[in-house]
Protein backbone atom coordinates (compact mmCIF):
# COMPACT_ATOMS: atom_id res chain seq x y z
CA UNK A 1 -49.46 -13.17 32.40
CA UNK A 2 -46.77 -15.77 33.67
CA UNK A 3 -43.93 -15.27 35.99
CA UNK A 4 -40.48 -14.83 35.45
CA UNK A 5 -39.89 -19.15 36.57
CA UNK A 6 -37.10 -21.08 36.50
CA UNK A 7 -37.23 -23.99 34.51
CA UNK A 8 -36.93 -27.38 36.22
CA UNK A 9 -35.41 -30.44 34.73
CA UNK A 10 -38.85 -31.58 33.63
CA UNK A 11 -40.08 -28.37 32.11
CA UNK A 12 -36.96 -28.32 29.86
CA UNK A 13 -37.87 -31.15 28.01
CA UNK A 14 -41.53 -30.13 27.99
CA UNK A 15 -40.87 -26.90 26.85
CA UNK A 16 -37.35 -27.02 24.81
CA UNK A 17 -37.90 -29.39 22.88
CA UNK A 18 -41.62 -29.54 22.60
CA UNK A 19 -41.54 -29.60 18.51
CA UNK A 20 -38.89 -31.83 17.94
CA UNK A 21 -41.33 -35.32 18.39
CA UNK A 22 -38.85 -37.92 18.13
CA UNK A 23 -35.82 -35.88 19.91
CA UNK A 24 -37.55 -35.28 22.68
CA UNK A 25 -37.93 -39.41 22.87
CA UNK A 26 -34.17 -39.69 21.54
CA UNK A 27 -30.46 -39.20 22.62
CA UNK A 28 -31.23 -35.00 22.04
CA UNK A 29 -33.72 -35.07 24.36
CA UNK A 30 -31.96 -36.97 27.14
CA UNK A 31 -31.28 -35.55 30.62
CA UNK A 32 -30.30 -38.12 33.23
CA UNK A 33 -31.77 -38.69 36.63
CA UNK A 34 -30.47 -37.03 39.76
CA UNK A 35 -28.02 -39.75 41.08
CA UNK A 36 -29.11 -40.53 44.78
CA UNK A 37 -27.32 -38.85 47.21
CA UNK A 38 -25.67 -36.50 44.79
CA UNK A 39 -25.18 -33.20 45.79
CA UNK A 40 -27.51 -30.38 42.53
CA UNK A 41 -25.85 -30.29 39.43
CA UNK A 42 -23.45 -26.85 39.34
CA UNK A 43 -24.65 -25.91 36.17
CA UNK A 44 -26.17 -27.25 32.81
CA UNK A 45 -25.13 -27.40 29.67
CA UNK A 46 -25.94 -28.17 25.46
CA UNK A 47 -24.42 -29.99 23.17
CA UNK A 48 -23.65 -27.36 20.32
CA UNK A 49 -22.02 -29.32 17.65
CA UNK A 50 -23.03 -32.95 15.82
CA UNK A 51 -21.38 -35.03 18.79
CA UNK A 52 -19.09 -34.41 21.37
CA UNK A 53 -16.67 -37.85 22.65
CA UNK A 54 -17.31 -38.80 26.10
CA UNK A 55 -13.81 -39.36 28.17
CA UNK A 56 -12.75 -41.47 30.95
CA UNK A 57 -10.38 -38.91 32.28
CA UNK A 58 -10.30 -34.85 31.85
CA UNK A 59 -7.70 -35.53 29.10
CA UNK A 60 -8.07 -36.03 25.36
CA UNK A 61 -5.55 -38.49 25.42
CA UNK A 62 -7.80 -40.80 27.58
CA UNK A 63 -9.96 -43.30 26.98
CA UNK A 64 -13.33 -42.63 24.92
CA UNK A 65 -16.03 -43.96 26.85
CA UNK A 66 -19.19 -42.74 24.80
CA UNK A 67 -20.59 -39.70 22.91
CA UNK A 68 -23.38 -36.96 22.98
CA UNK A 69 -25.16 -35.57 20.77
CA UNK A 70 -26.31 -32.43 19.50
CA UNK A 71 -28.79 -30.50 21.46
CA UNK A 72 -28.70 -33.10 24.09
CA UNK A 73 -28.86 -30.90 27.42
CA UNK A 74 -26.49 -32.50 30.16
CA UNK A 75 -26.18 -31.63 34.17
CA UNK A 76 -22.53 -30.98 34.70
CA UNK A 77 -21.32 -31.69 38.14
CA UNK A 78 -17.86 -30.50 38.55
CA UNK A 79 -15.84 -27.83 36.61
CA UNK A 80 -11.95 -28.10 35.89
CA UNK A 81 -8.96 -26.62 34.42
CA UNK A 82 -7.23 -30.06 33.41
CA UNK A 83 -3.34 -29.99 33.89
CA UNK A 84 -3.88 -31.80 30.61
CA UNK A 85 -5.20 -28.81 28.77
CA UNK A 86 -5.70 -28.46 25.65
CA UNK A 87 -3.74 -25.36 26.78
CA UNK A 88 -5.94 -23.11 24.88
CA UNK A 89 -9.03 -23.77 27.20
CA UNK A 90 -8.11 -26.62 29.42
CA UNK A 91 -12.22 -26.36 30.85
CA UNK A 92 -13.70 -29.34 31.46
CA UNK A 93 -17.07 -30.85 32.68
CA UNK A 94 -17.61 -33.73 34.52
CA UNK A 95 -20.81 -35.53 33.64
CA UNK A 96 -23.20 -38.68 35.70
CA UNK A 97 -20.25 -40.97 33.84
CA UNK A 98 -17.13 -39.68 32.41
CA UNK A 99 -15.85 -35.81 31.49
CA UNK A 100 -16.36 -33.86 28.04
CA UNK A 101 -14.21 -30.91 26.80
CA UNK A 102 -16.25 -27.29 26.80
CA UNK A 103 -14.95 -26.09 23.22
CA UNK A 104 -18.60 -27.28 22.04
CA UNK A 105 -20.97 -27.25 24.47
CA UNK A 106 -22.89 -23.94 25.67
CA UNK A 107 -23.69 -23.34 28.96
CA UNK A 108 -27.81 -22.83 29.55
CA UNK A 109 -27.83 -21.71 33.54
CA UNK A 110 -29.56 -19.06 33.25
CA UNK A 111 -32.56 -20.75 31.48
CA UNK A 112 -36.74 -19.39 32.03
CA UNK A 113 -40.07 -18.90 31.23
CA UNK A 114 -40.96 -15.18 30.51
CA UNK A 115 -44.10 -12.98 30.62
CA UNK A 116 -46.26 -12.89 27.48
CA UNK A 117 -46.73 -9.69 26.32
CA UNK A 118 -50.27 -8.66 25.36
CA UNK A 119 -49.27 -5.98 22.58
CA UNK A 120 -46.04 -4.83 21.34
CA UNK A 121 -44.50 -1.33 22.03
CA UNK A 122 -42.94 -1.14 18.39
CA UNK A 123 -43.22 -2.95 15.09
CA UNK A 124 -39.90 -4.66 15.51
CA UNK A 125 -38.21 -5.30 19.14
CA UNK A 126 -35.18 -7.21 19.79
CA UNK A 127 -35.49 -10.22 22.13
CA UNK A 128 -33.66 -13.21 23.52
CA UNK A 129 -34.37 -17.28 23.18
CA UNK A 130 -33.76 -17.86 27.01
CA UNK A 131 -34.47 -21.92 26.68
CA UNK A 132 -31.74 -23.96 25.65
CA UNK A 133 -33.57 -24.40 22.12
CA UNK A 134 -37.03 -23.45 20.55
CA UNK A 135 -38.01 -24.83 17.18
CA UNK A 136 -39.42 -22.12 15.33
CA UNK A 137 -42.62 -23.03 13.07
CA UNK A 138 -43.87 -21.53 9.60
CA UNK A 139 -47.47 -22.15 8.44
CA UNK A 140 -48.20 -22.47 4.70
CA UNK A 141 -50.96 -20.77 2.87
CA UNK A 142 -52.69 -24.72 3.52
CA UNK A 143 -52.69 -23.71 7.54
CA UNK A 144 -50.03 -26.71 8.13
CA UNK A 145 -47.52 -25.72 10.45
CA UNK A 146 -43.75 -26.71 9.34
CA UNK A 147 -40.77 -27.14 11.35
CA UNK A 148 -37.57 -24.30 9.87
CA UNK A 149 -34.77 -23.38 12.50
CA UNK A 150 -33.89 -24.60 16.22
CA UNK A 151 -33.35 -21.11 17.64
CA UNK A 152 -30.79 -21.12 20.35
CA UNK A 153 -30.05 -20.06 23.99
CA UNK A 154 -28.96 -16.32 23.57
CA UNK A 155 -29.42 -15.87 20.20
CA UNK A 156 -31.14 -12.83 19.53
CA UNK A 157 -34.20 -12.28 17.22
CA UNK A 158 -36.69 -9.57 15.98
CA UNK A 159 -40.27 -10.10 17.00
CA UNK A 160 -43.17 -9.00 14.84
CA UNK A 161 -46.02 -9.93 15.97
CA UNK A 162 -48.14 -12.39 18.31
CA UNK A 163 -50.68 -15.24 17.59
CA UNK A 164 -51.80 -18.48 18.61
CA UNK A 165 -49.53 -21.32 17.84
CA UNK A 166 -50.15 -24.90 17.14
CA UNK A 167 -50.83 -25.64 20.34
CA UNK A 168 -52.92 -22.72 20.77
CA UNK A 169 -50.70 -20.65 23.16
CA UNK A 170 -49.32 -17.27 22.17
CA UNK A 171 -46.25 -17.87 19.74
CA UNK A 172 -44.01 -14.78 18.99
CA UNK A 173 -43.94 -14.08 15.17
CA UNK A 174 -40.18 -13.35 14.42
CA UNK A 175 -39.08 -11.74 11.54
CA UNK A 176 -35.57 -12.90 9.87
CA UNK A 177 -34.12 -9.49 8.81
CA UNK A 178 -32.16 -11.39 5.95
CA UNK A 179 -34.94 -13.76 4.65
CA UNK A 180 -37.70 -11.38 4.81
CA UNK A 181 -40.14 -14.41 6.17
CA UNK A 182 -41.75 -15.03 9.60
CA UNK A 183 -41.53 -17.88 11.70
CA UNK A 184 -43.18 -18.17 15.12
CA UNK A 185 -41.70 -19.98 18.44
CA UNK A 186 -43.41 -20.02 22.11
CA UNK A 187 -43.73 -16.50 23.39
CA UNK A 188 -42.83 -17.94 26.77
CA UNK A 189 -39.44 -19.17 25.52
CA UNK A 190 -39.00 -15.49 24.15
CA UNK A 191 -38.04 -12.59 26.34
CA UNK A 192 -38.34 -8.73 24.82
CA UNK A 193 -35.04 -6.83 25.66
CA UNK A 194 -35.72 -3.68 27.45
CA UNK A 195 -34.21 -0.40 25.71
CA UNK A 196 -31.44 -0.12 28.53
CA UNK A 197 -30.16 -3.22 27.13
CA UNK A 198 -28.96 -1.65 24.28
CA UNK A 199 -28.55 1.92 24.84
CA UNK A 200 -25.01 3.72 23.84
CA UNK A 201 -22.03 3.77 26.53
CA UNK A 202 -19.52 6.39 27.15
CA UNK A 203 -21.51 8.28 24.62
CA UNK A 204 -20.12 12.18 23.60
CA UNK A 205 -16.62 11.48 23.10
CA UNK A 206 -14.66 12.02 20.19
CA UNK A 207 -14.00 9.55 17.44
CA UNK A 208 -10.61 8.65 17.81
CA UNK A 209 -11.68 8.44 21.72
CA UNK A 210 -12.12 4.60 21.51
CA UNK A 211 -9.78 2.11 19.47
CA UNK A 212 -9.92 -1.95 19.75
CA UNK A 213 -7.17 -3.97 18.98
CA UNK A 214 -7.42 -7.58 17.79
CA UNK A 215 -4.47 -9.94 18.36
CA UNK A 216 -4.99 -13.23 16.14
CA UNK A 217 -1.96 -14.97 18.11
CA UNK A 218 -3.03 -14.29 20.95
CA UNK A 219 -6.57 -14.39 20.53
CA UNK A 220 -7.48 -11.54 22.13
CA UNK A 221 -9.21 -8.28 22.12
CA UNK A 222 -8.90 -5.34 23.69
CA UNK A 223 -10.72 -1.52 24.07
CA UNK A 224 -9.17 1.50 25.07
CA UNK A 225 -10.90 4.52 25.74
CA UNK A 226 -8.66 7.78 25.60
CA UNK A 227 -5.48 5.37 26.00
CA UNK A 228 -6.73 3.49 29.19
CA UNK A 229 -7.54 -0.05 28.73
CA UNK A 230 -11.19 -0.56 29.56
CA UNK A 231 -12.09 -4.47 28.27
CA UNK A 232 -9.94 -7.56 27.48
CA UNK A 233 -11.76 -10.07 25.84
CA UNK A 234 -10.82 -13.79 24.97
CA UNK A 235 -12.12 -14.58 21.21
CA UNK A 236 -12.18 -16.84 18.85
CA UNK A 237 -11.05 -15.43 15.24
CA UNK A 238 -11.25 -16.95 11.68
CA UNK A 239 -9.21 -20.83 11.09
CA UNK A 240 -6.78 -20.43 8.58
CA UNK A 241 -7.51 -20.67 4.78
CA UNK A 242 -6.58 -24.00 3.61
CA UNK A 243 -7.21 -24.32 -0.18
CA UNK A 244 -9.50 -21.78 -2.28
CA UNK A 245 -13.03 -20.65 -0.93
CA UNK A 246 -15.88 -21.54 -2.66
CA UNK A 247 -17.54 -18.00 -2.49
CA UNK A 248 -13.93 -15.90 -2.66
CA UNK A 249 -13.84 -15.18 1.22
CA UNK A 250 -11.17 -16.48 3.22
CA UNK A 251 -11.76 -17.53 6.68
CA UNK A 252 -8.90 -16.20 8.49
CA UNK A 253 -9.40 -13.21 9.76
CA UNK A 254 -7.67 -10.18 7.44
CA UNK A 255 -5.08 -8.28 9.31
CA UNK A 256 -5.01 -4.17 9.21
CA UNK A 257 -6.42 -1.02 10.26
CA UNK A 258 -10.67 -1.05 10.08
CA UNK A 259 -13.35 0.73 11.30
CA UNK A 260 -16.88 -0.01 12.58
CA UNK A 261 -19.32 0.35 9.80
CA UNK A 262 -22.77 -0.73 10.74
CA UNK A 263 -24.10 -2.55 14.07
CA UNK A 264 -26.76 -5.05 13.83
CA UNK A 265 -27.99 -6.02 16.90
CA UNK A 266 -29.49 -9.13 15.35
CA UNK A 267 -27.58 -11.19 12.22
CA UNK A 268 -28.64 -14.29 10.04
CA UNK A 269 -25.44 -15.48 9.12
CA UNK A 270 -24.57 -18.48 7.01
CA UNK A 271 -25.78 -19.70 3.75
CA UNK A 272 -29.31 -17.81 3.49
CA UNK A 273 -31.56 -20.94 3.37
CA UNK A 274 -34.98 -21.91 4.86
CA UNK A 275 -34.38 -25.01 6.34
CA UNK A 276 -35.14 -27.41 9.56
CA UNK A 277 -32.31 -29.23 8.97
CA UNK A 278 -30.08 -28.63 12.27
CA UNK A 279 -26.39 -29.61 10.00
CA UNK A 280 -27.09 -26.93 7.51
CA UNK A 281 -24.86 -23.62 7.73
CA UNK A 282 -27.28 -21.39 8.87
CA UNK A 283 -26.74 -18.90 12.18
CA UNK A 284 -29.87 -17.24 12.83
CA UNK A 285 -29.93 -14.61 15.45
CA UNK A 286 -26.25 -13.68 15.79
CA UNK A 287 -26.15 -11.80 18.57
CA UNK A 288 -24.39 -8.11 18.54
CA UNK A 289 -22.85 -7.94 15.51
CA UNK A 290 -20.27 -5.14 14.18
CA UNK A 291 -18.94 -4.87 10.66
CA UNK A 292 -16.00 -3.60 10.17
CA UNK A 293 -14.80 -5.06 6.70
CA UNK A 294 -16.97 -4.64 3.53
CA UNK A 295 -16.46 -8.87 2.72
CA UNK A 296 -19.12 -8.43 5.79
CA UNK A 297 -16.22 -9.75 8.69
CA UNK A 298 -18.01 -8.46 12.01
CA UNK A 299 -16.85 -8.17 15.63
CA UNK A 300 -19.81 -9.90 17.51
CA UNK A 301 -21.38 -12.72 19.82
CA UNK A 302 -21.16 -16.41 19.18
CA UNK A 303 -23.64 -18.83 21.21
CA UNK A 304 -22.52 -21.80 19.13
CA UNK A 305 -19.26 -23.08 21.05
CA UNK A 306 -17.56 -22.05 23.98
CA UNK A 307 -14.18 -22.35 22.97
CA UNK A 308 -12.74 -19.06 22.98
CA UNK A 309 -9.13 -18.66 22.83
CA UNK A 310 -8.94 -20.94 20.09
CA UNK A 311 -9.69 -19.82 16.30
CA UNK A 312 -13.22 -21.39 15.48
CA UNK A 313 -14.62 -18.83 12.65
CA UNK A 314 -15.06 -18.25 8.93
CA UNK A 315 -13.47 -14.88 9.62
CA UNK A 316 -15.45 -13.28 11.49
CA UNK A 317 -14.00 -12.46 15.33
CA UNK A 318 -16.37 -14.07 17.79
CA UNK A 319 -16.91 -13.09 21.08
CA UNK A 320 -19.04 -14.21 24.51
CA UNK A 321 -22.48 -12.43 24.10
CA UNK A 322 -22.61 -10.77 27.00
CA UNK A 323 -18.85 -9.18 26.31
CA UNK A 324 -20.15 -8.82 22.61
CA UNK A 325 -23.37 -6.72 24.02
CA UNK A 326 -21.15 -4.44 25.88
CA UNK A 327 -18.98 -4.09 22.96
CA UNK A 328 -22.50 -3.33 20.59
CA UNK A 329 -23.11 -0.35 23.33
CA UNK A 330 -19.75 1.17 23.31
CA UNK A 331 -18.52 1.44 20.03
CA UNK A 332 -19.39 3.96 17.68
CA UNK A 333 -21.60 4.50 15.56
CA UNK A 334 -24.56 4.75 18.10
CA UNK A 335 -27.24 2.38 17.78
CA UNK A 336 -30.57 3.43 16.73
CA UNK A 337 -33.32 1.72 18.50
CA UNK A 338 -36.20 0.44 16.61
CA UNK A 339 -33.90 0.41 12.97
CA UNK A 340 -32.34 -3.25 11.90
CA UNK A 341 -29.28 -1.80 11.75
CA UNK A 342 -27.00 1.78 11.84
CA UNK A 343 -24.94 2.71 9.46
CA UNK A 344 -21.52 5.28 9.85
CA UNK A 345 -17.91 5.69 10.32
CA UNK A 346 -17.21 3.91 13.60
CA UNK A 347 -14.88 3.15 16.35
CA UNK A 348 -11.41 1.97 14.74
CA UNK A 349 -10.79 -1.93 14.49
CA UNK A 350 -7.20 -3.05 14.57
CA UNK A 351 -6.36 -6.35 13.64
CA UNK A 352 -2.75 -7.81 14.68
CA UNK A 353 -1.42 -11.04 13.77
């Protein structure tokens, strides 16, 4: 059994990126020294996007002074609201040399090693990537193991199963609920969510108890529960709909009265494909997700940018996971634990421009 560690600086390059070979090497794998005399870092951070621009000043209209790439992890010493803004989400970091804008990087403070488990209470049980990144592995029917998906810092994912890995450690089997294949990752980079995590809140009421409202212009949400306001929740809905969509759904987020018809605590969202390519449009382990249109829009967590308050989504109304978990507990229908997803006629979704 291991302990519940914090990661140092050293064991997240060991251990994040231990299967990507030449990022580890690279610009992705990259975490610069502690400058001497420096006070600790206040937090750390990943690069969620291609590249990010590198500024002289907190201000977009300064000079650019480099670039980062993605899955690079970066200390961050000081955090700011610039005057400058972007109004929006006027957050910024400053780095070792020059500032970078939050919209696209994800914070990873909270980072650790977990226990292994020896067995597994169920056949399926949720559980959370708690290292910035783990490449997940597939072996063939040869015995080769292949790289597939770089499975993120709070995304969420339904283990299966354990065995030895290519290293010869225990590695989690997950399985992708949309795919219908395992992959494996590092059990230690995997921790099991306990049932409390996920059990219902405010449970017994009636129906028409608990309403959220959606306003696009103002990018927020907000949860009543018999008329009081209990949450308010900076999001990030769909970008407007320039031009026609290759597969007929828009990307702004449709406007009217919904309701909450299944809850998925764990989503693969994007195109559907089995790839290792990190560019490709593929979202496994969406954290907390509930649907509420049947062109599959869903209320639910987004560990890919941090830029809420600003539309970022392909319709879909993001939200911070740990507001997005709360939101997964309290709406209705209940979740069942143990089942990949519940189905029923839900907590009402209103949508305001």
């Amino acid at each position: 059994m291991h302990t519940n560690t914090p990661l140092s600086r050293r064991d997240f390059l060991k251990i994040g990126l231990l299967a990507l070979g030449s990022l580890a090497a690279g610009p992705g794998g990259f975490i610069p020294p502690l400058p001497d005399g420096e006070k600790l870092p206040v937090g750390m951070a990943r690069v969620a996007t291609a590249e990010v621009a590198l500024y002289q000043e907190p201000d977009l209209r300064s000079k650019r002074i480099g670039r980062l790439l993605r899955d690079q992890v970066i200390d961050l010493w000081e955090v700011v609201r610039s005057p400058a803004g972007p109004s929006r989400n006027p957050v910024w970091y400053r780095l070792d040399e020059g500032w970078v804008h939050s919209a696209l990087l994800q914070r990873v403070d909270q980072q650790h090693l977990n226990p292994v488990a020896s067995r597994l209470e169920s056949e399926l049980v949720p559980a959370e990537i708690t290292v910035p990144l783990s490449q997940s592995m597939r072996i063939d029917r040869n015995g080769n193991w292949n790289p597939v998906y770089r499975l993120y810092y709070q995304s969420l994912h339904w283990v299966a199963g354990i065995r030895p890995g290519p290293d010869g450690a225990p590695w989690y089997e997950l399985k992708d609920e949309r795919l219908l294949v395992k992959y494996c990752v590092p059990a230690e980079h995997v921790r099991l969510l306990k049932m409390e995590e996920y059990m219902p809140l405010s449970v017994g009421l009636p129906l028409d108890a608990k309403l959220i409202e959606v306003y696009i212009g103002e990018q927020m949400l907000r949860a009543y529960e018999e008329g009081k306001l209990v949450r308010e929740v900076r999001i990030s809905s769909g970008l407007p709909q320039f031009g026609e969509s290759p597969n007929g759904i828009l990307t702004d987020t449709p406007i009217g009265s919904f309701y909450v018809t299944s809850k998925w605590p764990v989503r693969h969202m994007g195109y559907g494909y089995l790839t290792s390519d990190p560019d490709a449009y593929e979202l496994p382990g969406v954290p907390w997700n509930m649907f509420f249109h049947e062109s599959g829009y869903a209320l639910h967590g987004a560990y890919w940018h941090n830029n809420f308050g600003s539309r970022m989504s392909h319709g879909c109304v993001n939200i911070p996971p740990s507001e997005s978990q709360w939101l997964f507990r309290w709406t209705d229908p209940i979740y069942i634990p143990g089942k990949i997803y519940t189905l029923g006629h839900g907590t009402t979704v209103n949508v305001y421009e």
